[in-house]
Every structure is written in structure tokens, then in C-alpha cells.
PDB file of N, CA and C in Angstrom:
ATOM      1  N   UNK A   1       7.791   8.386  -9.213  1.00  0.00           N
ATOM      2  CA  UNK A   1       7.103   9.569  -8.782  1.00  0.00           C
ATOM      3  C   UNK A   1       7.384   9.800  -7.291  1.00  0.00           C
ATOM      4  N   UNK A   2       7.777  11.337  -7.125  1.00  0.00           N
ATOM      5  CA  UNK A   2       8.117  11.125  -5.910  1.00  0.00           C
ATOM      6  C   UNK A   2       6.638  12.065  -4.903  1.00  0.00           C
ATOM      7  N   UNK A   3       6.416  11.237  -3.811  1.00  0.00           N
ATOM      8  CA  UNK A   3       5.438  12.402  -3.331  1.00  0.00           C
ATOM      9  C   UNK A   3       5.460  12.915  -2.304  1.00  0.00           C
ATOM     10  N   UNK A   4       5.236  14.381  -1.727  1.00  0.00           N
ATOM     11  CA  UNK A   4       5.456  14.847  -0.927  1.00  0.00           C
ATOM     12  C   UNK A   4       4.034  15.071   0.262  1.00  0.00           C
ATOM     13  N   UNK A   5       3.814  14.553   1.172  1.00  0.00           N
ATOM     14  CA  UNK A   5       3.128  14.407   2.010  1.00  0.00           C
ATOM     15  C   UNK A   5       3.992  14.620   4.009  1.00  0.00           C
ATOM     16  N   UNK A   6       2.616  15.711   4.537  1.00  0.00           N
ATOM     17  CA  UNK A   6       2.889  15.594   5.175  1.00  0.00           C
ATOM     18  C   UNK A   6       2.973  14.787   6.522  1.00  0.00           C
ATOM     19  N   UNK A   7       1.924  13.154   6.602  1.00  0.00           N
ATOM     20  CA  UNK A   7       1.750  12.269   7.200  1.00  0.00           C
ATOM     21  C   UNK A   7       2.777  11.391   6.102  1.00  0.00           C
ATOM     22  N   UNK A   8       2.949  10.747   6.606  1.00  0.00           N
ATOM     23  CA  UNK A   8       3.484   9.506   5.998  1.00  0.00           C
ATOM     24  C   UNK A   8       2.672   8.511   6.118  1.00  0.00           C
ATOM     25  N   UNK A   9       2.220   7.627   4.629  1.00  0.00           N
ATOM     26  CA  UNK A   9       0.776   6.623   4.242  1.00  0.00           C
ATOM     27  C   UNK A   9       1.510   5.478   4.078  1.00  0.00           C
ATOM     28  N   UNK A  10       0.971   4.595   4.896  1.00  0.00           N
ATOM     29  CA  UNK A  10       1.162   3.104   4.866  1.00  0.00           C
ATOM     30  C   UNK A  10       0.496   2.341   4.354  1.00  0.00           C
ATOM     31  N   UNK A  11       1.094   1.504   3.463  1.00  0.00           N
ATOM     32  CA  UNK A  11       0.416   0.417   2.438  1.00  0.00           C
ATOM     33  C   UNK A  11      -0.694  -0.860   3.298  1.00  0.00           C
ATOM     34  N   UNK A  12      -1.231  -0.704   2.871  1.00  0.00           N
ATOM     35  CA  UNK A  12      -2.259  -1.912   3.585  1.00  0.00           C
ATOM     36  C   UNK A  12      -2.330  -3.382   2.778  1.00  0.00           C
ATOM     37  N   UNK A  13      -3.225  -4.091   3.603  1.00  0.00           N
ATOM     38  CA  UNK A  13      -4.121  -5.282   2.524  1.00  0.00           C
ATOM     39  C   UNK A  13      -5.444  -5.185   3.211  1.00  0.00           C
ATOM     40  N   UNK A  14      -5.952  -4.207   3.496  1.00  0.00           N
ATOM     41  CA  UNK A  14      -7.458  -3.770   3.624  1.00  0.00           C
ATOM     42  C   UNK A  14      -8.358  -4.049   2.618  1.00  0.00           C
ATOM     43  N   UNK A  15      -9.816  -3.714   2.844  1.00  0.00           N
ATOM     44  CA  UNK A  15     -10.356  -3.374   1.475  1.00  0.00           C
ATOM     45  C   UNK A  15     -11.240  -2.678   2.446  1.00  0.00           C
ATOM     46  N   UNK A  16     -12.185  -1.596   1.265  1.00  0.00           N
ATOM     47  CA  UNK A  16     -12.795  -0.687   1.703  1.00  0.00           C
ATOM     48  C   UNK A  16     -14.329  -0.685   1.082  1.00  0.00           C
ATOM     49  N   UNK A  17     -15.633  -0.328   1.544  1.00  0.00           N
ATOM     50  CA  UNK A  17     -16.488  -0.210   0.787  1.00  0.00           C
ATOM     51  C   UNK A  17     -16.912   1.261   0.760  1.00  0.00           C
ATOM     52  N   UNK A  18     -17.191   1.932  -0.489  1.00  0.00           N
ATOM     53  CA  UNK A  18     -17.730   3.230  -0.713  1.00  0.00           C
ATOM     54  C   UNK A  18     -19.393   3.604  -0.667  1.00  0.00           C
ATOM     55  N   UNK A  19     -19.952   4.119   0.575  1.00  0.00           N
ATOM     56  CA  UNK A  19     -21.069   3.875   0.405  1.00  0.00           C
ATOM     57  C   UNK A  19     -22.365   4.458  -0.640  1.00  0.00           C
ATOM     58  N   UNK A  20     -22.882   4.065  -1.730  1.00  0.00           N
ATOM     59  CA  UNK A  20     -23.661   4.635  -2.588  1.00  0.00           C
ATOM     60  C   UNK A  20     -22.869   4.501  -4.037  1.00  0.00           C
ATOM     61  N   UNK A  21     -22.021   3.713  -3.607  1.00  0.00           N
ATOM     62  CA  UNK A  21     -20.624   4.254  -4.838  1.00  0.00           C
ATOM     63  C   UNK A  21     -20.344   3.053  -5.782  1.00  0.00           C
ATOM     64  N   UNK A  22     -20.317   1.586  -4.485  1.00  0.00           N
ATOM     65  CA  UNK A  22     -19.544   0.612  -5.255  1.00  0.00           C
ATOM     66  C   UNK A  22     -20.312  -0.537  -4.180  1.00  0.00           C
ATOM     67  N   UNK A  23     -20.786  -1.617  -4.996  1.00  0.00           N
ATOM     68  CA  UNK A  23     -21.210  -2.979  -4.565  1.00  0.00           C
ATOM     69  C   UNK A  23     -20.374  -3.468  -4.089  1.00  0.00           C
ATOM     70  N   UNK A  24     -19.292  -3.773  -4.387  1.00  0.00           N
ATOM     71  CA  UNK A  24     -17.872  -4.425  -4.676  1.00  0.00           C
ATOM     72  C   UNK A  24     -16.607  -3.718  -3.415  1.00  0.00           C
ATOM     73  N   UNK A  25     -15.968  -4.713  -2.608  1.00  0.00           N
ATOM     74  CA  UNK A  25     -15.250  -4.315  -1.973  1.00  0.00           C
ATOM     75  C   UNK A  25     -13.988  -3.704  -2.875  1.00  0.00           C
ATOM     76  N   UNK A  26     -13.051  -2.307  -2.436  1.00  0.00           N
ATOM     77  CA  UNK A  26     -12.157  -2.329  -3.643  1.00  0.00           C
ATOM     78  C   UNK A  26     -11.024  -2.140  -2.361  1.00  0.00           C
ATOM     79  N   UNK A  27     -10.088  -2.632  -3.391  1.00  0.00           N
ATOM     80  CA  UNK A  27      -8.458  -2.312  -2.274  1.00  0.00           C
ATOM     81  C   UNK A  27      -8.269  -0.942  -1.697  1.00  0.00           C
ATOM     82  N   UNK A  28      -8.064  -1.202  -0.437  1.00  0.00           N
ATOM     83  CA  UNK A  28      -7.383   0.439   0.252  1.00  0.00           C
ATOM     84  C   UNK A  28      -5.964   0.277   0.030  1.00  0.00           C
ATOM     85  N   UNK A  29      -5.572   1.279  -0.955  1.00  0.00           N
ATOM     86  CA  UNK A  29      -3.721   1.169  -1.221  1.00  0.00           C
ATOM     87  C   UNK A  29      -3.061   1.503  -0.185  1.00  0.00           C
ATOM     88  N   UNK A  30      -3.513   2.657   0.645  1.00  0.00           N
ATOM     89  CA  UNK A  30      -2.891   3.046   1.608  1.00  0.00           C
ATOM     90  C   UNK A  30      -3.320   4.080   2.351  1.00  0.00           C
ATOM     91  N   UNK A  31      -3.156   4.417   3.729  1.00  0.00           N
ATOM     92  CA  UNK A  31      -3.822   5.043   4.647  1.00  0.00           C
ATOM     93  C   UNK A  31      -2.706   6.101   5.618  1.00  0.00           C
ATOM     94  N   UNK A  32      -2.799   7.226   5.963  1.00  0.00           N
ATOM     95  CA  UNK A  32      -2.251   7.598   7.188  1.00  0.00           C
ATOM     96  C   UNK A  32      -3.681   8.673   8.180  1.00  0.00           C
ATOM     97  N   UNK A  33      -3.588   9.663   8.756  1.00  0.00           N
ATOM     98  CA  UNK A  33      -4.490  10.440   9.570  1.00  0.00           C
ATOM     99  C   UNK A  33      -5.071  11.476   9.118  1.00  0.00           C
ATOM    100  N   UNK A  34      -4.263  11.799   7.897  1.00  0.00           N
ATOM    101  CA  UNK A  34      -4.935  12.750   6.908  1.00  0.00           C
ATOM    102  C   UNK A  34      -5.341  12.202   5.586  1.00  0.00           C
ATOM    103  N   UNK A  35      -4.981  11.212   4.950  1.00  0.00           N
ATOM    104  CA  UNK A  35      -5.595  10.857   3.740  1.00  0.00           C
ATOM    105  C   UNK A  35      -5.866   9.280   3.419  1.00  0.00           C
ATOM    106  N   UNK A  36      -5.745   8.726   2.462  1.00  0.00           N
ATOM    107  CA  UNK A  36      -6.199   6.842   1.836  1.00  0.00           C
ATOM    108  C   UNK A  36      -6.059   7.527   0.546  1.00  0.00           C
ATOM    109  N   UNK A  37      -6.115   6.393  -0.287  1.00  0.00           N
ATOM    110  CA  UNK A  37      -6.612   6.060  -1.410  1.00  0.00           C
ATOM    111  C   UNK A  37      -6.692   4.484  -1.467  1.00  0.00           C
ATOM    112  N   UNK A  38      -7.290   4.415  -2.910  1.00  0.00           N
ATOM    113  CA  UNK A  38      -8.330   3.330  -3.311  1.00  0.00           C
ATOM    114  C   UNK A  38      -7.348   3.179  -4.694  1.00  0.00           C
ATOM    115  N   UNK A  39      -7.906   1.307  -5.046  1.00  0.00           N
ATOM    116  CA  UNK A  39      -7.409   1.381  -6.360  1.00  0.00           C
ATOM    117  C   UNK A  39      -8.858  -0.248  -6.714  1.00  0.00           C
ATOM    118  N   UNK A  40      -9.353  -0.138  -7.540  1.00  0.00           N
ATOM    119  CA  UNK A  40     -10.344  -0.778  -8.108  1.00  0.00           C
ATOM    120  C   UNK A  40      -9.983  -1.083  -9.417  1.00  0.00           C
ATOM    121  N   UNK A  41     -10.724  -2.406  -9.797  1.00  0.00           N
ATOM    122  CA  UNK A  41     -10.456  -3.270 -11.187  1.00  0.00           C
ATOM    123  C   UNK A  41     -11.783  -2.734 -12.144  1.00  0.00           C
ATOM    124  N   UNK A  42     -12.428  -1.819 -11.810  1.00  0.00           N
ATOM    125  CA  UNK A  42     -13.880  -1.597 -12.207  1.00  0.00           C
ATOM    126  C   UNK A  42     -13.849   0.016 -11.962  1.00  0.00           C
ATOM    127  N   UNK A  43     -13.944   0.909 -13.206  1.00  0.00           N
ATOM    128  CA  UNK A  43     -14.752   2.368 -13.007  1.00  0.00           C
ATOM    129  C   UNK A  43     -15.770   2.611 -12.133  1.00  0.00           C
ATOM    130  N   UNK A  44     -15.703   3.659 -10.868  1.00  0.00           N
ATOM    131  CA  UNK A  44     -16.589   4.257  -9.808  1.00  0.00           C
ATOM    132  C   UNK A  44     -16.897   5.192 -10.714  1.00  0.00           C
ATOM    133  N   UNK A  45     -18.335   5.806 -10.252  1.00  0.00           N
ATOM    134  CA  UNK A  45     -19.037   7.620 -10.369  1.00  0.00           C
ATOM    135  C   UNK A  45     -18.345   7.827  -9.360  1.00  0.00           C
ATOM    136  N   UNK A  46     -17.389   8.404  -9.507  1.00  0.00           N
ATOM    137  CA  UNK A  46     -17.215   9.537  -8.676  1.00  0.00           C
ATOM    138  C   UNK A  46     -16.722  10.844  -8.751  1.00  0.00           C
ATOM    139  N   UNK A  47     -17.197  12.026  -7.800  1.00  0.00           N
ATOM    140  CA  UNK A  47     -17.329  13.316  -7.934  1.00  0.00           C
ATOM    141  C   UNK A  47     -15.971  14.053  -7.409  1.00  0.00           C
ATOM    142  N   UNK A  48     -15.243  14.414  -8.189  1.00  0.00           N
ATOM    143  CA  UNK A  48     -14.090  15.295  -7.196  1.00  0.00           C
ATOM    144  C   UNK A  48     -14.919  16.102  -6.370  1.00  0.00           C
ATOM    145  N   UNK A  49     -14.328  16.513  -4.704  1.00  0.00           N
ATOM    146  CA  UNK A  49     -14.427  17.428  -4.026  1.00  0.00           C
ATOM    147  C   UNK A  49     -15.787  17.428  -3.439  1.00  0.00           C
ATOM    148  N   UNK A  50     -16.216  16.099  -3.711  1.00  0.00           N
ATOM    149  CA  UNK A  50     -17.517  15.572  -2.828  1.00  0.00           C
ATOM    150  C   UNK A  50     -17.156  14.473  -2.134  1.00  0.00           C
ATOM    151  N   UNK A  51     -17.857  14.337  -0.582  1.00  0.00           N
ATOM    152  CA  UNK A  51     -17.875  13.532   0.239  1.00  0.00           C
ATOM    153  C   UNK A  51     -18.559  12.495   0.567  1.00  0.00           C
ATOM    154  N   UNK A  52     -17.877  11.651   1.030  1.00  0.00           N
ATOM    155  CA  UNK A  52     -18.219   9.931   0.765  1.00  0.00           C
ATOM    156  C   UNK A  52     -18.306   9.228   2.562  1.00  0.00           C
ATOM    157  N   UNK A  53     -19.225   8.399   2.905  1.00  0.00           N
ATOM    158  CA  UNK A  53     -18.568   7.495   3.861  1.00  0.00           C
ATOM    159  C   UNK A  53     -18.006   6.297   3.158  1.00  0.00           C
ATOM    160  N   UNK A  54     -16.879   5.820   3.778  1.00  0.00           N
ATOM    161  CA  UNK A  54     -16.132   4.843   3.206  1.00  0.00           C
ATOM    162  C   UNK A  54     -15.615   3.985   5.206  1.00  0.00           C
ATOM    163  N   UNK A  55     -16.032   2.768   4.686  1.00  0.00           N
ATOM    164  CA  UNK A  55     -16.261   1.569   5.672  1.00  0.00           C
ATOM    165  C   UNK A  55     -14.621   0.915   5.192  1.00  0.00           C
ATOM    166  N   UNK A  56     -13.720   1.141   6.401  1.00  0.00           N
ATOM    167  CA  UNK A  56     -12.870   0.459   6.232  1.00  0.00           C
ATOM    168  C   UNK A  56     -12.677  -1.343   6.596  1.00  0.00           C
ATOM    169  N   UNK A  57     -12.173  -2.064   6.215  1.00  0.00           N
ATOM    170  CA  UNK A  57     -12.322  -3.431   6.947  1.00  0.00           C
ATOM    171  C   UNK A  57     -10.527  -4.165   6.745  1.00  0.00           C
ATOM    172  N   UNK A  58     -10.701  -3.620   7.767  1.00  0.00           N
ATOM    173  CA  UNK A  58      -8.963  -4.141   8.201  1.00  0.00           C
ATOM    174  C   UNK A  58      -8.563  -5.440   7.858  1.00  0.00           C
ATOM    175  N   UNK A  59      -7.400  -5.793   7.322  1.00  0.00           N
ATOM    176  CA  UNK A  59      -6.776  -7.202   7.414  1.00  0.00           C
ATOM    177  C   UNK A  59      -6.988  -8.198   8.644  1.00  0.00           C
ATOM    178  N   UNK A  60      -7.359  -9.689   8.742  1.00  0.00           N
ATOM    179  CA  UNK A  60      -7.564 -10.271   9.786  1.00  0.00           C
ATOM    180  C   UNK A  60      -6.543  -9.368  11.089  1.00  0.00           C
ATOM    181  N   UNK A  61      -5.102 -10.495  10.547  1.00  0.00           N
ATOM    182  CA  UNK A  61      -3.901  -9.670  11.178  1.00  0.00           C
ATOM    183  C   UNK A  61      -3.799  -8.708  12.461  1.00  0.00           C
ATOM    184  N   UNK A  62      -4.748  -7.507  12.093  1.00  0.00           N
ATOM    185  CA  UNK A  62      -5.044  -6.426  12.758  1.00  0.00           C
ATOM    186  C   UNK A  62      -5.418  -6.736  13.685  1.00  0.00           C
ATOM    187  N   UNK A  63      -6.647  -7.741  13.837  1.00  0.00           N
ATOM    188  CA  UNK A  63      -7.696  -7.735  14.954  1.00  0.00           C
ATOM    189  C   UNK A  63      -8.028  -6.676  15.579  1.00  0.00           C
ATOM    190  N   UNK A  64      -8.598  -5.884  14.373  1.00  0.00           N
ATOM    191  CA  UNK A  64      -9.418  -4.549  14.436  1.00  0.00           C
ATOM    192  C   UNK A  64     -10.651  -4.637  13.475  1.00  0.00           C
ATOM    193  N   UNK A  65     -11.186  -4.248  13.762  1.00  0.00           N
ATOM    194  CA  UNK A  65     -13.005  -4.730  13.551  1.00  0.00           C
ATOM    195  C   UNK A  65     -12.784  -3.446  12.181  1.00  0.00           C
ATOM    196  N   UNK A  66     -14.473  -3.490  11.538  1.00  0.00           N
ATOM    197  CA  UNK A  66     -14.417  -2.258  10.576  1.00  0.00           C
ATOM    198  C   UNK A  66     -14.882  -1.125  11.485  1.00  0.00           C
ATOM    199  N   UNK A  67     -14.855  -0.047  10.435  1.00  0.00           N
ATOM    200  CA  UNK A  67     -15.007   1.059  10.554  1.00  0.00           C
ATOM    201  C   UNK A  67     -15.139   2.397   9.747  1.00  0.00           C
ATOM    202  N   UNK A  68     -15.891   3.063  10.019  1.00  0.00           N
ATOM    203  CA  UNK A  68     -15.695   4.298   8.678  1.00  0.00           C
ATOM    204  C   UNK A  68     -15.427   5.286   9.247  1.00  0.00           C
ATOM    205  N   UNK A  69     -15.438   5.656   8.349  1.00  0.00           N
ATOM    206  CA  UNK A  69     -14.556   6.824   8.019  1.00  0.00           C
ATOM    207  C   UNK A  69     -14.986   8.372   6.817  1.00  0.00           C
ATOM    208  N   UNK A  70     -15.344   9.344   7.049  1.00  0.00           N
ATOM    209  CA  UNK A  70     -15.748  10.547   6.430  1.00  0.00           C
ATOM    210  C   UNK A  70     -14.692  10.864   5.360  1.00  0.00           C
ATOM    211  N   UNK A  71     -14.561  10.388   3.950  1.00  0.00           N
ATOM    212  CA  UNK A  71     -13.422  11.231   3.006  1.00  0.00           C
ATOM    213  C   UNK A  71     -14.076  12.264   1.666  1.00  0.00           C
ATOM    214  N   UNK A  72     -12.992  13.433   1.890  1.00  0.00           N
ATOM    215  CA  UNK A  72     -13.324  13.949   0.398  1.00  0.00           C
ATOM    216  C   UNK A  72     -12.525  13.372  -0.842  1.00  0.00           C
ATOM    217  N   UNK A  73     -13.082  13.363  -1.932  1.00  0.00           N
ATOM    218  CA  UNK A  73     -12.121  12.934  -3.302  1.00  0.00           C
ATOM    219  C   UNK A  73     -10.992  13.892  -3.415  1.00  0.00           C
ATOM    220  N   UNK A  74      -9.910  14.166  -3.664  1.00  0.00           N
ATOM    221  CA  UNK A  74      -8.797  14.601  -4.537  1.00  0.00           C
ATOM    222  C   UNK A  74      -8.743  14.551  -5.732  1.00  0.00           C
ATOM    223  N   UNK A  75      -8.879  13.662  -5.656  1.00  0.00           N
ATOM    224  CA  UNK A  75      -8.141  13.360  -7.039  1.00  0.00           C
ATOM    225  C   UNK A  75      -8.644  11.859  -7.984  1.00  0.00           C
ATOM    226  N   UNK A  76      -8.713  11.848  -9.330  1.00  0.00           N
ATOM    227  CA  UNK A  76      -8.721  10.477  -9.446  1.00  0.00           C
ATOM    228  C   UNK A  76      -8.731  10.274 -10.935  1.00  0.00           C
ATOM    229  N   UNK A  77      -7.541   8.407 -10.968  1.00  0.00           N
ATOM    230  CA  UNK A  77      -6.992   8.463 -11.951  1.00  0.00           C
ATOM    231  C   UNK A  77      -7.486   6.914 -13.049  1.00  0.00           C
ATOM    232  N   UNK A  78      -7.487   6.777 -14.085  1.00  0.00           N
ATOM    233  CA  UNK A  78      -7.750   5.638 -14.654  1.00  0.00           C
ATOM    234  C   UNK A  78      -6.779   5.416 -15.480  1.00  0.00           C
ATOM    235  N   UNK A  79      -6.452   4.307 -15.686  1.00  0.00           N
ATOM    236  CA  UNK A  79      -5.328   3.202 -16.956  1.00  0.00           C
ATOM    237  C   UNK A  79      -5.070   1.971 -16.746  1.00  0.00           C
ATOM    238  N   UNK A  80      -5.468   1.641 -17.965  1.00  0.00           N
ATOM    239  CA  UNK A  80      -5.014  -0.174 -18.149  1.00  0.00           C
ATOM    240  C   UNK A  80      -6.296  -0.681 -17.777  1.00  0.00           C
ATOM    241  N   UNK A  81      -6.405  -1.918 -16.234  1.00  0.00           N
ATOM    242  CA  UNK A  81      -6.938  -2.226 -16.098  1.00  0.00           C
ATOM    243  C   UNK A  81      -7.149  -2.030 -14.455  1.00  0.00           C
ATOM    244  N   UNK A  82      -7.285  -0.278 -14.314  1.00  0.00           N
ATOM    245  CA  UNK A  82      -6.831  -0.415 -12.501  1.00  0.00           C
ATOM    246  C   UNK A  82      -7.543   1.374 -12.008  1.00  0.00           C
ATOM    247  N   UNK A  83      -8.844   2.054 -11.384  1.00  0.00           N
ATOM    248  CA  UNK A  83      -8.912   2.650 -11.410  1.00  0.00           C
ATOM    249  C   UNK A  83      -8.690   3.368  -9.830  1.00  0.00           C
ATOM    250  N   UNK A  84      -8.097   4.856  -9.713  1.00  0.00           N
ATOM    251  CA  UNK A  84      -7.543   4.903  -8.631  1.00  0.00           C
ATOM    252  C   UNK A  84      -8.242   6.075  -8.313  1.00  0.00           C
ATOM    253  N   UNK A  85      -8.010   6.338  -6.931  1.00  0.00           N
ATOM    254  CA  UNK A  85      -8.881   7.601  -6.341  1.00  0.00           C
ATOM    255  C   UNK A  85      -8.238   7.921  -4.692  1.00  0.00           C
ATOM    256  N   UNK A  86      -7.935   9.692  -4.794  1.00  0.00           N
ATOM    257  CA  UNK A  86      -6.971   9.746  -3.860  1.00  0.00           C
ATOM    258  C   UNK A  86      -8.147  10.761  -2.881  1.00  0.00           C
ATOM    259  N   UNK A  87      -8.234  10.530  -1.898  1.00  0.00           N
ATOM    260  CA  UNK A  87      -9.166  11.044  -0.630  1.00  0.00           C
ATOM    261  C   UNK A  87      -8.297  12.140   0.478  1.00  0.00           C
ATOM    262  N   UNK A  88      -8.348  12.723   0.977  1.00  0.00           N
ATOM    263  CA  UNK A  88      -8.985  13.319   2.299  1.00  0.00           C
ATOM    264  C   UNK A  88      -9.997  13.066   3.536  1.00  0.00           C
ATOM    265  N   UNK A  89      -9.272  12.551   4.287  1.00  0.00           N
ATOM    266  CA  UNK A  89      -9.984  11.856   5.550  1.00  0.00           C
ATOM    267  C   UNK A  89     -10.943  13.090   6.471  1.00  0.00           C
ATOM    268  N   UNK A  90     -11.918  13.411   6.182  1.00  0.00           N
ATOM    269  CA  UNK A  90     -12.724  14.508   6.968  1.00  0.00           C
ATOM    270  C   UNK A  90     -12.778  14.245   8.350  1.00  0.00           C
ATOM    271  N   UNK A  91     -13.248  13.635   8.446  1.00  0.00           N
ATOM    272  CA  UNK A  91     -14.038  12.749   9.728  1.00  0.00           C
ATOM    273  C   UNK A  91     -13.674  11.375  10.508  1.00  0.00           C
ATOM    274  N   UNK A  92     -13.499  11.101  11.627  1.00  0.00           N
ATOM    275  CA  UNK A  92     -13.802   9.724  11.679  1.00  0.00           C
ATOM    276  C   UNK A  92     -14.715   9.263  13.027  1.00  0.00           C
ATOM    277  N   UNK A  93     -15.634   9.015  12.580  1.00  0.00           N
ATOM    278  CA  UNK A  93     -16.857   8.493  14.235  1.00  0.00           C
ATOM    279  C   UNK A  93     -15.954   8.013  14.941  1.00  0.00           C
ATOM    280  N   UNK A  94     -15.538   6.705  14.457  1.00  0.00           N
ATOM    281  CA  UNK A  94     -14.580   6.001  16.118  1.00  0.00           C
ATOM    282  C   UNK A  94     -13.166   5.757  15.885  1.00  0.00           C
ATOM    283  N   UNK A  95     -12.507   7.282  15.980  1.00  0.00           N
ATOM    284  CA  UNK A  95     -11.133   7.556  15.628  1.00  0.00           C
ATOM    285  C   UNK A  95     -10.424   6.796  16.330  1.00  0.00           C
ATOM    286  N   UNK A  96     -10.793   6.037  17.856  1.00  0.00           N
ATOM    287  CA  UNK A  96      -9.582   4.969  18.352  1.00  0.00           C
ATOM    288  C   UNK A  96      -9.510   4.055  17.631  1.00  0.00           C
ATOM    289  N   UNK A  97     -10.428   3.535  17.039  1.00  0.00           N
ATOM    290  CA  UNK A  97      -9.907   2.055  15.810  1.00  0.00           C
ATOM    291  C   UNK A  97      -9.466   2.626  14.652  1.00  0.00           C
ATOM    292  N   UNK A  98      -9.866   3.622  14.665  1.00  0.00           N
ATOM    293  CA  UNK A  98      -9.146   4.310  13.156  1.00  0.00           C
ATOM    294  C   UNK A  98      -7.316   4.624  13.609  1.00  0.00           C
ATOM    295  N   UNK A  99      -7.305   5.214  14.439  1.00  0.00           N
ATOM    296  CA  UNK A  99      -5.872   5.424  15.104  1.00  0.00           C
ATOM    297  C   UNK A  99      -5.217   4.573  15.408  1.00  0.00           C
ATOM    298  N   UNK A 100      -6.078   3.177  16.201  1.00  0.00           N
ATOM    299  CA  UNK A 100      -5.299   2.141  16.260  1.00  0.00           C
ATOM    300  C   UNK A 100      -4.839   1.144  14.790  1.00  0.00           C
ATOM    301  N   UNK A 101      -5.789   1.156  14.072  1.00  0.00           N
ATOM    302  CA  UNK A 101      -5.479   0.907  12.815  1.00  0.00           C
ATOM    303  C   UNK A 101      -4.020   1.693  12.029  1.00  0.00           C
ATOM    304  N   UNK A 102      -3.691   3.058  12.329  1.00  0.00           N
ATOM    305  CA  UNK A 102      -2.996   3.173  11.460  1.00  0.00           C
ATOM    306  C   UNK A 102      -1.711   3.179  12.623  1.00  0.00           C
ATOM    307  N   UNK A 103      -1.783   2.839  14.024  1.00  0.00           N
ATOM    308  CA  UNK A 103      -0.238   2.587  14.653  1.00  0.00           C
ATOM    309  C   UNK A 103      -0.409   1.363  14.175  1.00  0.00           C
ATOM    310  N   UNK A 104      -1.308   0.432  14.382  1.00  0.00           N
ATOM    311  CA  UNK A 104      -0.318  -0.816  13.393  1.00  0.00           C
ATOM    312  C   UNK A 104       0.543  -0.725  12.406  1.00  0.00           C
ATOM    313  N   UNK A 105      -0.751  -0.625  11.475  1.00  0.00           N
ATOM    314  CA  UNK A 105       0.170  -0.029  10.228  1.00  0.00           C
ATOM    315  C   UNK A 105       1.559   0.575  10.153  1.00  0.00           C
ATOM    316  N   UNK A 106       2.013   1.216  11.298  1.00  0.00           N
ATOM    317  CA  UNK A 106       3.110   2.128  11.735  1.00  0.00           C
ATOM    318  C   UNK A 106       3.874   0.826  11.937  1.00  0.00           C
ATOM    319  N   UNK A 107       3.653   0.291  12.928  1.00  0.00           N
ATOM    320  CA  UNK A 107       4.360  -0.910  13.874  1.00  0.00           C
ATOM    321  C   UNK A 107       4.913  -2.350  13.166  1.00  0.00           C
ATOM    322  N   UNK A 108       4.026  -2.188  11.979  1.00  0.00           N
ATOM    323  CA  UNK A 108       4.033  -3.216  10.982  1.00  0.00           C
ATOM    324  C   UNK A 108       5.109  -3.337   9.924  1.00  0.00           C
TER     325      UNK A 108
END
């Protein structure tokens, strides 16, 4: 699949928590300044085109603390044993760790 984006999204080993959404930390697949997605071993409620805070928590590696982050849903997909969900980054309170987070990611 090929996808066309206009940031370019870098794969992480993050995990993320959804707040109201999910007990359970789930993998952040990947991140750039406009979007993330998520991929979980366990079905979320969740609402297309409604907004979420979502608490990122960076790989040691980073030595970047957590942080959240404001996203809307896109999109979201289920099969097998792996459920996925593609966001829109609205917001971010403390966009320098969020920014510095994703020049790593860049640098990495």
C-alpha cells in the first residue's frame, strides 16, 4: 500500500495511553506533526471524528519525558489479532517535547 502524506511519519517503539479509552498502554506505530496512529492487541470504543487526549511516552532512548497530545480519529481498522486507528494531531500543550520527539525520530 502505498501512502501519500504530506509530513513524512516515523515509526516508533513508543506506547501511548488514550485517555477514557484504554487501561492498557497500546503501541504508537508512528508519528510525524500532523498525524500518529495506534495499533492495539485488544478492540477500543472508538468514535470517528471525535477527539481524544492521548499521553505519549517515548522510548527510554529518547530521553524525552511523556507528553500529550490533542488527536482527532480518521480512521480505524480491525483484523486478525491487531486493532488499528489513524489520528490527526489537533493540539499539542508542550509542542517542544512533542517537536523534539519527532526530530529524533527524524535523526534516528
Amino acid at each position: 500500500m502505498t501512502e501519500k502524506r504530506k509530513q513524512t511519519r516515523y515509526t516508533t517503539h513508543a506506547q501511548a495511553r488514550l485517555a477514557d479509552v484504554a487501561e492498557s498502554k497500546v503501541l504508537l506505530k508512528d508519528i510525524s506533526v500532523t498525524g500518529c496512529g495506534i495499533e492495539s492487541t485488544v478492540f477500543m470504543d472508538i468514535k470517528l471524528n471525535h477527539r481524544y487526549k492521548m499521553e505519549i511516552l517515548p522510548e527510554e532512548a529518547s530521553k524525552i519525558g511523556p507528553f500529550e497530545i490533542v488527536v482527532e480519529v480518521l480512521w480505524t481498522r480491525s483484523g486478525g489479532y491487531s486493532f488499528e486507528v489513524g489520528f490527526a494531531i489537533i493540539e499539542s500543550p508542550k509542542g517542544k517535547q512533542f517537536q523534539r520527539y519527532v526530530d529524533y525520530l527524524s535523526w534516528r
